[in-house]
C-alpha atoms as a PDB file:
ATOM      1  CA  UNK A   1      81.969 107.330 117.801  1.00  0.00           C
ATOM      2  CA  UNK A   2      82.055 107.235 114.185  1.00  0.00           C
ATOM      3  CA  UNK A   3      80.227 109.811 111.935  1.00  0.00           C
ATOM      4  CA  UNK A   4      77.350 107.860 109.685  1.00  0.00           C
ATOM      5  CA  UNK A   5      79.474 109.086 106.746  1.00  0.00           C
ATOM      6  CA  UNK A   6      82.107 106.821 107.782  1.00  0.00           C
ATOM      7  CA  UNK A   7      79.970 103.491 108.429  1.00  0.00           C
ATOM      8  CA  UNK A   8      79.529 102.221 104.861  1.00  0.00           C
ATOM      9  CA  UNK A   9      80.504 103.110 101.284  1.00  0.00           C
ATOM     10  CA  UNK A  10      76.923 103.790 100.104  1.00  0.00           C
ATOM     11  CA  UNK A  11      75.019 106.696 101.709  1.00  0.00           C
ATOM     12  CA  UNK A  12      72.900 105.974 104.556  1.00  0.00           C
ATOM     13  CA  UNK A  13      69.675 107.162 105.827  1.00  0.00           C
ATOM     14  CA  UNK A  14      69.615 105.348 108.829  1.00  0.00           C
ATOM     15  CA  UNK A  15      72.423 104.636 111.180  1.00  0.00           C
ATOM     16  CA  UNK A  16      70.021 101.403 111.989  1.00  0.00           C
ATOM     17  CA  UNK A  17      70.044 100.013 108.757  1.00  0.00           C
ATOM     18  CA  UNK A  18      73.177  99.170 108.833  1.00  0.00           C
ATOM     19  CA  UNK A  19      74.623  99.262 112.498  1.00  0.00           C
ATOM     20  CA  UNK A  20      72.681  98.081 116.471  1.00  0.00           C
ATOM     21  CA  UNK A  21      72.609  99.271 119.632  1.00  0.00           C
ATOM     22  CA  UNK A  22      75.549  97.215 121.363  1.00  0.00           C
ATOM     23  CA  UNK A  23      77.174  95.959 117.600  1.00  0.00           C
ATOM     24  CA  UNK A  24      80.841  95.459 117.698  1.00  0.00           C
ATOM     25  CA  UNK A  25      82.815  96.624 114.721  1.00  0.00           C
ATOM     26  CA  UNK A  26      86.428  97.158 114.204  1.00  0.00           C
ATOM     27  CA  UNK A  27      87.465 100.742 113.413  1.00  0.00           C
ATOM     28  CA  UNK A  28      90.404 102.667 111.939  1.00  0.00           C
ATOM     29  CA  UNK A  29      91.265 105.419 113.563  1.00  0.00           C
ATOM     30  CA  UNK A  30      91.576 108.634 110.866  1.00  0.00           C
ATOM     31  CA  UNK A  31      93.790 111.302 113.349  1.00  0.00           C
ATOM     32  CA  UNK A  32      92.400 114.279 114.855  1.00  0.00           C
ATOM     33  CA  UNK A  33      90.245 117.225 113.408  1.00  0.00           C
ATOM     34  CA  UNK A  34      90.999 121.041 114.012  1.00  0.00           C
ATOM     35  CA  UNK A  35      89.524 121.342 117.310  1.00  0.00           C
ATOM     36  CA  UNK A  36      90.753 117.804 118.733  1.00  0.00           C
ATOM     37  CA  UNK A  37      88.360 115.091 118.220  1.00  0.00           C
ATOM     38  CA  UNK A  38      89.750 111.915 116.706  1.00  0.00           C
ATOM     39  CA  UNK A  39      87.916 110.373 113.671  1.00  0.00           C
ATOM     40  CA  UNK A  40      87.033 107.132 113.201  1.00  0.00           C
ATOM     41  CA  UNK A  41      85.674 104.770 110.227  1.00  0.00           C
ATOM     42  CA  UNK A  42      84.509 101.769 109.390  1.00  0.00           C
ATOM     43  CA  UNK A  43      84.485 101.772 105.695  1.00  0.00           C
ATOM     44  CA  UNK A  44      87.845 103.074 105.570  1.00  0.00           C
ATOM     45  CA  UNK A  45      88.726  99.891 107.533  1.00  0.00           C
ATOM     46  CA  UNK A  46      90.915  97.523 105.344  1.00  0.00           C
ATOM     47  CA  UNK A  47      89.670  94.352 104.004  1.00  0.00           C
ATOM     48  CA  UNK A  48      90.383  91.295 106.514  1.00  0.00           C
ATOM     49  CA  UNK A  49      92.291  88.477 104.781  1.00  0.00           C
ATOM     50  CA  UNK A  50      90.952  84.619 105.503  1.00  0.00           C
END
């Protein structure tokens, strides 16, 4: 799962603005917090050459 603050570089209101049920996005994965969940973002994702 990734935290809302970690879908896009400008602050969201809605996770549904941006993201829907069943979207597929890539992730980066950010390591794990204090008490062992692992972080993930989207934003922090680097940008995919063409």
């Amino acid at each position: 799962m990734v935290h809302i603050s970690k879908i896009a570089k400008e602050r969201l209101n809605r996770v549904e603005d941006v993201l829907a049920l069943g979207d597929i996005v890539k992730v980066i994965c950010l390591g794990k917090d204090k008490i062992g969940r692992i972080n993930f973002s989207i934003k922090d994702m680097p940008e995919e050459k063409e």
